[in-house]
Protein backbone atom coordinates (compact mmCIF):
# COMPACT_ATOMS: atom_id res chain seq x y z
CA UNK A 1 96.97 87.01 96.95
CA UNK A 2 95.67 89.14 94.33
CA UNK A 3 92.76 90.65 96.06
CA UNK A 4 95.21 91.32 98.77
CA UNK A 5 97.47 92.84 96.63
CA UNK A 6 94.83 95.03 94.66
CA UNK A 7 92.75 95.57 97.42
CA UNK A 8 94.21 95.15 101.51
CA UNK A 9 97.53 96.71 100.58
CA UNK A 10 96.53 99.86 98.60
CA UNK A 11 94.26 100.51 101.21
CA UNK A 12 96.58 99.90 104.29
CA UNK A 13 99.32 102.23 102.63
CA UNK A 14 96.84 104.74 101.69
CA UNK A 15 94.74 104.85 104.96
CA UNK A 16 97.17 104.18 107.28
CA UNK A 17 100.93 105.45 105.76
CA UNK A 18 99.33 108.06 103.78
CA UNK A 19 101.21 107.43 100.47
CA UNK A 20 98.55 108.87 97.62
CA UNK A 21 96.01 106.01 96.20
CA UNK A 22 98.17 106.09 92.32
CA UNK A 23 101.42 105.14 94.40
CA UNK A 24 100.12 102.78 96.40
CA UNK A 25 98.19 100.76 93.22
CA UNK A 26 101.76 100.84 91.66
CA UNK A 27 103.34 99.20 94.68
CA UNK A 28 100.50 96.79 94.89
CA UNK A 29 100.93 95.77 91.52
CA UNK A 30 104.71 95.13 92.01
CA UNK A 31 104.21 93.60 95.36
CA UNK A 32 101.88 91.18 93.15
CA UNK A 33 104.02 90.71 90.35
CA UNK A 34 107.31 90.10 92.87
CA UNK A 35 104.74 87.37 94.77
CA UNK A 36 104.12 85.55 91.35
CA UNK A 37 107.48 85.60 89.55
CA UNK A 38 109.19 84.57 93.51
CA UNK A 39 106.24 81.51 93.62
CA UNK A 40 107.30 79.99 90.32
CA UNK A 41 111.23 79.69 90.92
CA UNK A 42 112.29 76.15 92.46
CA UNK A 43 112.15 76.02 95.86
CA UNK A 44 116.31 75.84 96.06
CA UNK A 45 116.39 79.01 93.85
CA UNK A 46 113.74 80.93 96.28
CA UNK A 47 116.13 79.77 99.61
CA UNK A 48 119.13 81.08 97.69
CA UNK A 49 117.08 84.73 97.17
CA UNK A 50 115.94 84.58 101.04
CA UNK A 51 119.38 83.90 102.56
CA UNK A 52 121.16 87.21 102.51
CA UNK A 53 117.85 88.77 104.15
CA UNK A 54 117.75 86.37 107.04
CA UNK A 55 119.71 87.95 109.53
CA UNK A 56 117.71 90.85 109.21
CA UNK A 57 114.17 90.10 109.51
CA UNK A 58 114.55 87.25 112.36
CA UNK A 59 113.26 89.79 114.87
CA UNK A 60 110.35 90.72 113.04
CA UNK A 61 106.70 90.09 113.26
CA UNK A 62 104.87 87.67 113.62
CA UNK A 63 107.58 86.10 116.23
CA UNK A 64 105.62 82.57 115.49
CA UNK A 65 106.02 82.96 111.41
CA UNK A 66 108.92 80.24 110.35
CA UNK A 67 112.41 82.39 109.44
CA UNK A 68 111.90 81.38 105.98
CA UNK A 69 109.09 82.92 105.41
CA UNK A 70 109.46 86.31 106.89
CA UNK A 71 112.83 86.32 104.40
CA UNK A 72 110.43 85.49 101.67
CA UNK A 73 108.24 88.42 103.04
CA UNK A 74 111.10 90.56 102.79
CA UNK A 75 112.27 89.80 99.10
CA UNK A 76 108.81 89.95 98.09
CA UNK A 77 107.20 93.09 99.86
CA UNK A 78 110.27 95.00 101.45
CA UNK A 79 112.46 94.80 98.44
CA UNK A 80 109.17 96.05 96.20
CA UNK A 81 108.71 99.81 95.34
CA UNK A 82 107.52 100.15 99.02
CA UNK A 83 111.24 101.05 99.23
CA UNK A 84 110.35 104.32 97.12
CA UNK A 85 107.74 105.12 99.70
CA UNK A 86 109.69 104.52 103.12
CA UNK A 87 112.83 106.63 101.29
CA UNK A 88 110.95 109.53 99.63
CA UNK A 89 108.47 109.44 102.25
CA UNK A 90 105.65 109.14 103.82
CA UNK A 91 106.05 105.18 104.75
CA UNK A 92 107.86 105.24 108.13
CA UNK A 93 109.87 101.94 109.53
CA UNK A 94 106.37 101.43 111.59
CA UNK A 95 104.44 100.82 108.08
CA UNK A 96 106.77 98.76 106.34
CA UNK A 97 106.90 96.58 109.02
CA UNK A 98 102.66 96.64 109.06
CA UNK A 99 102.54 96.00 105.06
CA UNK A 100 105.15 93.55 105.36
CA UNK A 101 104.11 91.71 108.43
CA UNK A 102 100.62 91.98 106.85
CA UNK A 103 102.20 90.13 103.73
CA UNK A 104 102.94 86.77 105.62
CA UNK A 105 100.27 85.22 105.62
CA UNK A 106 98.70 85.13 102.16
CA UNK A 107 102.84 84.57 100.88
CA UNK A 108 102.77 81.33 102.61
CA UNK A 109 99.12 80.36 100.95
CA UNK A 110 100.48 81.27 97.70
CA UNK A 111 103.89 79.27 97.85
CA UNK A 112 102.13 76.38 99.38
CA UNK A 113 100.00 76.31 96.68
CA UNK A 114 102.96 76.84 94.32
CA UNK A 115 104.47 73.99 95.68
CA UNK A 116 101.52 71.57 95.38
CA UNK A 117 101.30 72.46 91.64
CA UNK A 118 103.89 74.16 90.37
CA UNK A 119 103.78 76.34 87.34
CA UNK A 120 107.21 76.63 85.51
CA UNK A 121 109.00 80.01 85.27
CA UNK A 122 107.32 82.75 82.69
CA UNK A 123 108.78 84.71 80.65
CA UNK A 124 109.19 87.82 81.95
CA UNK A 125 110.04 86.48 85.90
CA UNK A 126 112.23 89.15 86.89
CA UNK A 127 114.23 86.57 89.54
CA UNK A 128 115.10 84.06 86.25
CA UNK A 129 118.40 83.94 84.88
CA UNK A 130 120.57 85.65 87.95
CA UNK A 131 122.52 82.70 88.67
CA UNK A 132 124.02 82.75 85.29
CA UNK A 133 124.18 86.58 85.13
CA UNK A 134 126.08 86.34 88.49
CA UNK A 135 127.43 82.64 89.18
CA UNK A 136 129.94 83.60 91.68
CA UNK A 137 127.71 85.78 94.27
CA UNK A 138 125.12 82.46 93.67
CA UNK A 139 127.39 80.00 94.56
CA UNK A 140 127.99 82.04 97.79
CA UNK A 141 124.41 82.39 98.33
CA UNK A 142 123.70 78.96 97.75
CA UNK A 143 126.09 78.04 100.37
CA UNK A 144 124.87 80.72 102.92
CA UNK A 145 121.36 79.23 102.16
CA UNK A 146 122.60 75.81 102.88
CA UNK A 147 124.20 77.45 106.25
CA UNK A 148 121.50 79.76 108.10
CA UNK A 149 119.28 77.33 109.53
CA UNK A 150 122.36 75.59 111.58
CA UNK A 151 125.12 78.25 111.63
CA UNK A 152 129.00 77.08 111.61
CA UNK A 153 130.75 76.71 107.73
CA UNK A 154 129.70 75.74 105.08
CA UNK A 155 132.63 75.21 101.66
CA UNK A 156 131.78 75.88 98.48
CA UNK A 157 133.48 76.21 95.28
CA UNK A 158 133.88 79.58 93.45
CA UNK A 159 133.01 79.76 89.98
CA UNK A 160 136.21 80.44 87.52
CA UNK A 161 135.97 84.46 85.90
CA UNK A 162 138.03 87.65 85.20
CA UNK A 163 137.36 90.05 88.29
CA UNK A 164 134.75 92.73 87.46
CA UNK A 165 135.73 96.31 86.07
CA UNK A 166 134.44 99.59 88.73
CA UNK A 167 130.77 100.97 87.43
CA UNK A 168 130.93 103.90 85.03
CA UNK A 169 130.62 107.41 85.91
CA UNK A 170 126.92 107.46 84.64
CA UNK A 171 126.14 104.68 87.49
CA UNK A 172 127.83 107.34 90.00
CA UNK A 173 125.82 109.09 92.61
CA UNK A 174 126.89 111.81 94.98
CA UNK A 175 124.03 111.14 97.78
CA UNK A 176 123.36 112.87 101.07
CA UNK A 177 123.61 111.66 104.53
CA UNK A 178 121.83 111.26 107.30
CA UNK A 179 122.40 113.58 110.19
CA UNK A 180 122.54 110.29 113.02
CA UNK A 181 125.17 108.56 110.53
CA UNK A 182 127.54 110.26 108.00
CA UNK A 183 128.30 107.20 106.40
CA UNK A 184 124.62 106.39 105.63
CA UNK A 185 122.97 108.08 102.78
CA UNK A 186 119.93 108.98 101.87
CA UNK A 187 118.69 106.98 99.03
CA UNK A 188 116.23 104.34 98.08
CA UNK A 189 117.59 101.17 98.76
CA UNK A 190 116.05 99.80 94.81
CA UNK A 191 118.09 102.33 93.45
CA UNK A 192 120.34 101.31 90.70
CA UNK A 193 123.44 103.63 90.99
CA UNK A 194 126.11 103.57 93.23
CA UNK A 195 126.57 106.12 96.28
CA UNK A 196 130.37 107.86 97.16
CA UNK A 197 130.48 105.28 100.44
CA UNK A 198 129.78 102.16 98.41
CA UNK A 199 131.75 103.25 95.46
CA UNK A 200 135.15 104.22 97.83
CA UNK A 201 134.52 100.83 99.11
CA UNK A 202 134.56 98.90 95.79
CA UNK A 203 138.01 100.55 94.75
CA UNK A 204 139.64 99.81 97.94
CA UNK A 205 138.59 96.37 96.79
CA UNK A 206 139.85 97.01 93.26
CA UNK A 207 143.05 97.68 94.29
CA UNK A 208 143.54 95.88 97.16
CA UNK A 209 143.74 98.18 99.81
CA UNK A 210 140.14 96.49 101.33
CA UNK A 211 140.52 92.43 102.07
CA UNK A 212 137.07 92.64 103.97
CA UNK A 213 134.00 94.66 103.54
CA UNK A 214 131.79 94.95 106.54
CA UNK A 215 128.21 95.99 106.79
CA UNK A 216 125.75 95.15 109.08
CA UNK A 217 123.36 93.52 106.89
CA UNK A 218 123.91 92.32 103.02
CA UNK A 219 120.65 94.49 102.22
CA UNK A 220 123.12 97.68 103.19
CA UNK A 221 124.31 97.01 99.67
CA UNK A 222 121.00 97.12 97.64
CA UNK A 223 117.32 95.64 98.44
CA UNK A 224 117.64 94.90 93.79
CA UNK A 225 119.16 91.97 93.11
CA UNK A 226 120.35 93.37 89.83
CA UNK A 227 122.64 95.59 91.91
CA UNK A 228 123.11 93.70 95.37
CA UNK A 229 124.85 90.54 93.63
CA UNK A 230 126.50 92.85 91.21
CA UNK A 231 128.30 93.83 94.19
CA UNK A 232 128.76 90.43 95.66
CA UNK A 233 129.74 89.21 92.38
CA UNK A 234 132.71 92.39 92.08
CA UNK A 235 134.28 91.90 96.31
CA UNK A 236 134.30 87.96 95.19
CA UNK A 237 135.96 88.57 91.97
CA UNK A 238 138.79 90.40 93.45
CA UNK A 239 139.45 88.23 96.79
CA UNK A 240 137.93 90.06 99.07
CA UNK A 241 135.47 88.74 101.80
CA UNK A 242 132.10 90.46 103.30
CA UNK A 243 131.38 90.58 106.33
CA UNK A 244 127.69 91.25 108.08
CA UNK A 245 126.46 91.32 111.55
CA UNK A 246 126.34 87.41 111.42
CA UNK A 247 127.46 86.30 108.26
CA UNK A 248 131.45 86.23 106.81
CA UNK A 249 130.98 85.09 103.28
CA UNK A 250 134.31 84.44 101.57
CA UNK A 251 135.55 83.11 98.27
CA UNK A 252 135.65 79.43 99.32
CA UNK A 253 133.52 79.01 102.40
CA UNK A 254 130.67 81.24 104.17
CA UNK A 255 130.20 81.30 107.83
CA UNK A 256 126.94 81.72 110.13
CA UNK A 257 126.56 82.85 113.95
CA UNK A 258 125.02 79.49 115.14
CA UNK A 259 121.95 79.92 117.78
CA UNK A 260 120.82 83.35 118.11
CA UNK A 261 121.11 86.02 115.61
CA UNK A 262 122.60 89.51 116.75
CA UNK A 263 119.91 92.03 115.38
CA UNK A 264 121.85 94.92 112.80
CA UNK A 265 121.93 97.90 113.25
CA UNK A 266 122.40 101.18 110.89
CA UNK A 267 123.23 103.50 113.64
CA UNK A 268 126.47 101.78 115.05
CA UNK A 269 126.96 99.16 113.18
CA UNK A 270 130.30 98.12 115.00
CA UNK A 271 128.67 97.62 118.08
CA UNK A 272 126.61 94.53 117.29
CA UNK A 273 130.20 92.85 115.74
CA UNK A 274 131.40 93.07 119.73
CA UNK A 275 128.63 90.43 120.59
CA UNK A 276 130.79 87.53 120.31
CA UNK A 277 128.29 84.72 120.82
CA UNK A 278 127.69 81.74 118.21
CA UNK A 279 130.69 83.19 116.33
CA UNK A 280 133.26 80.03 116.01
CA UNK A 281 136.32 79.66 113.94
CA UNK A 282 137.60 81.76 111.08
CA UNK A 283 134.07 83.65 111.12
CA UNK A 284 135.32 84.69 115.52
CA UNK A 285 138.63 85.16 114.21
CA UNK A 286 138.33 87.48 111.47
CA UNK A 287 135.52 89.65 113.99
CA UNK A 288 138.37 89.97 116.81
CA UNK A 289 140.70 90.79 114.20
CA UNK A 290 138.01 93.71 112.95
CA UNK A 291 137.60 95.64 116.48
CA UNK A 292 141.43 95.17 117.32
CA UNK A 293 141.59 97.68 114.32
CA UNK A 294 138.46 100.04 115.29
C-alpha cells in the first residue's frame, strides 16, 4: 500500500488527470494515511463508516469487487483530498473513478492483513472517537450497516440528547451553482462549511417545517465525516427522517431497497425515487407519499 500510495497514485493523477506532481504527493499521502487509520478500526466500526456510501458506489468498477469493499474504496480514496482535485479541477468523474477503482485492490491486501494481525487504533486515527462525538447518527449507521447487505428494516434505538443548535454564521457559505442544477453547488464535497441549500434545509428542520430530508445519496451532505454525521446527528435530533435514493433512515428504524440498488443521480434526483422496486413498507410508503407532493 505504501509504494502504491507514494508511487502508482502520484503518478496516475499526475500523468493521466494532470493535477501538478506537489498536489498529487499531498493526496497520496492522505490517501495513505486514510488507508492506515481506516485498517486499524474494528471491523464493525469500518462497516458502520462504509454504509452510507453503499448505495453509491454499487455500480462502480470492478463489477466483480465485493460491495464492501468498493465502499471501503470510497471512504478511503474518494472521500481523500482527491475531492479538492475533482472540485477545483483538473480530476474529472473519469479519474476519480480510475484512482479509485485503481485503489481496490491493494485496500483489500491491506485490510486482510489488518485483520490477520491487527494493530490497535493510534493516536492520531482521524476515524477514532466519532461514535461518541456523534452517538445518535452512529446508532443509525450501525443499523443501516446491519441492513444493506439484505434490504427491508432494521430497529434500532436512538441515543437520549438535547437537539443540536443551527451552525454559526462563520460556518456559513454562500456557494455557486451549477448551470445543469440550481440546487447543486459548486464546492468541494470535504469542505467544512455549510452551503445556502443545506443550511435552508437544516432550519426547516429546526423549526419543523421539514419532517423528511431527501437527497439522492447521504454523500450529498459531505464526503468528511466531521461534517456528514454532524448533519445526521442535527435531522435526528430534531425528529426528522432522511431520505436517499435507497435508504429512509429514521429516528427508530432505517430502511433498505432489498435486491437491486437504484443508481443516484445529481441531475434529477427525483426521478430515481419513481423506481419503486425493492421498496416495501414504511420505506414505499413514505416514497409515494414524496412524489404525490412533487
Amino acid at each position: 500500500m505504501t509504494t502504491f500510495c507514494n508511487e502508482n497514485v502520484v503518478v496516475l493523477l499526475h500523468e493521466a488527470c494532470g493535477v501538478d506532481v506537489e498536489l498529487a504527493e499531498q493526496i497520496g499521502a492522505d490517501i495513505l494515511k486514510r488507508a492506515h487509520d481506516f485498517s486499524e478500526l474494528e471491523r464493525a466500526d469500518r462497516d458502520v463508516l462504509c454504509a452510507p456510501f453503499v448505495e453509491e458506489c454499487a455500480h462502480h468498477e470492478p463489477r466483480s469487487a465485493p460491495l464492501w469493499l468498493k465502499a471501503a474504496a470510497t471512504v478511503v480514496v474518494r472521500n481523500s483530498l482527491l475531492e479538492e482535485a475533482h472540485a477545483n479541477g483538473p480530476v474529472e468523474s473519469g479519474g476519480l473513478h480510475a484512482v479509485t477503482e485503481f485503489a481496490t485492490g491493494p485496500l483489500s491486501h491491506l485490510l486482510a492483513a489488518r485483520d490477520r494481525e491487527p494493530v490497535g487504533i493510534g493516536d492520531q486515527n482521524q476515524f477514532a472517537g466519532l461514535a461518541t462525538q456523534f452517538p445518535r447518527a452512529w446508532s443509525a449507521l450501525s443499523a443501516l450497516a446491519a441492513t444493506v447487505s439484505d434490504g427491508g428494516r432494521m430497529a434500532y434505538r436512538l441515543p437520549a440528547g438535547t437537539a443540536l443548535e443551527l451552525p454559526e454564521q462563520s460556518q456559513h457559505v454562500i456557494a455557486p451553482t451549477k448551470a445543469e442544477s440550481e440546487h447543486t453547488t459548486i464546492l468541494s464535497a470535504i469542505d467544512p462549511r455549510i452551503d445556502q441549500y443545506l443550511l435552508a434545509t437544516l432550519q426547516g428542520v429546526a423549526d419543523g417545517t421539514y419532517t423528511l430530508s431527501w437527497v439522492p445519496k447521504v454523500s450529498h451532505y459531505s464526503r468528511a465525516f466531521s461534517k456528514l454525521l454532524w448533519v445526521l446527528e442535527f435531522i435526528l435530533s430534531h425528529g426528522a427522517n432522511v431520505m436517499t435514493t435507497n435508504y429512509l433512515i429514521r429516528s427508530n428504524d432505517v430502511w433498505v431497497r432489498r435486491r437491486v440498488f437504484v443508481r443516484p443521480t445529481e441531475l434529477d434526483p427525483r426521478e430515481a425515487y419513481r423506481d419503486l422496486t425493492g421498496l416495501v413498507g414504511a420505506h414505499r410508503q413514505t416514497v409515494e407519499d414524496f412524489l404525490r407532493q412533487l
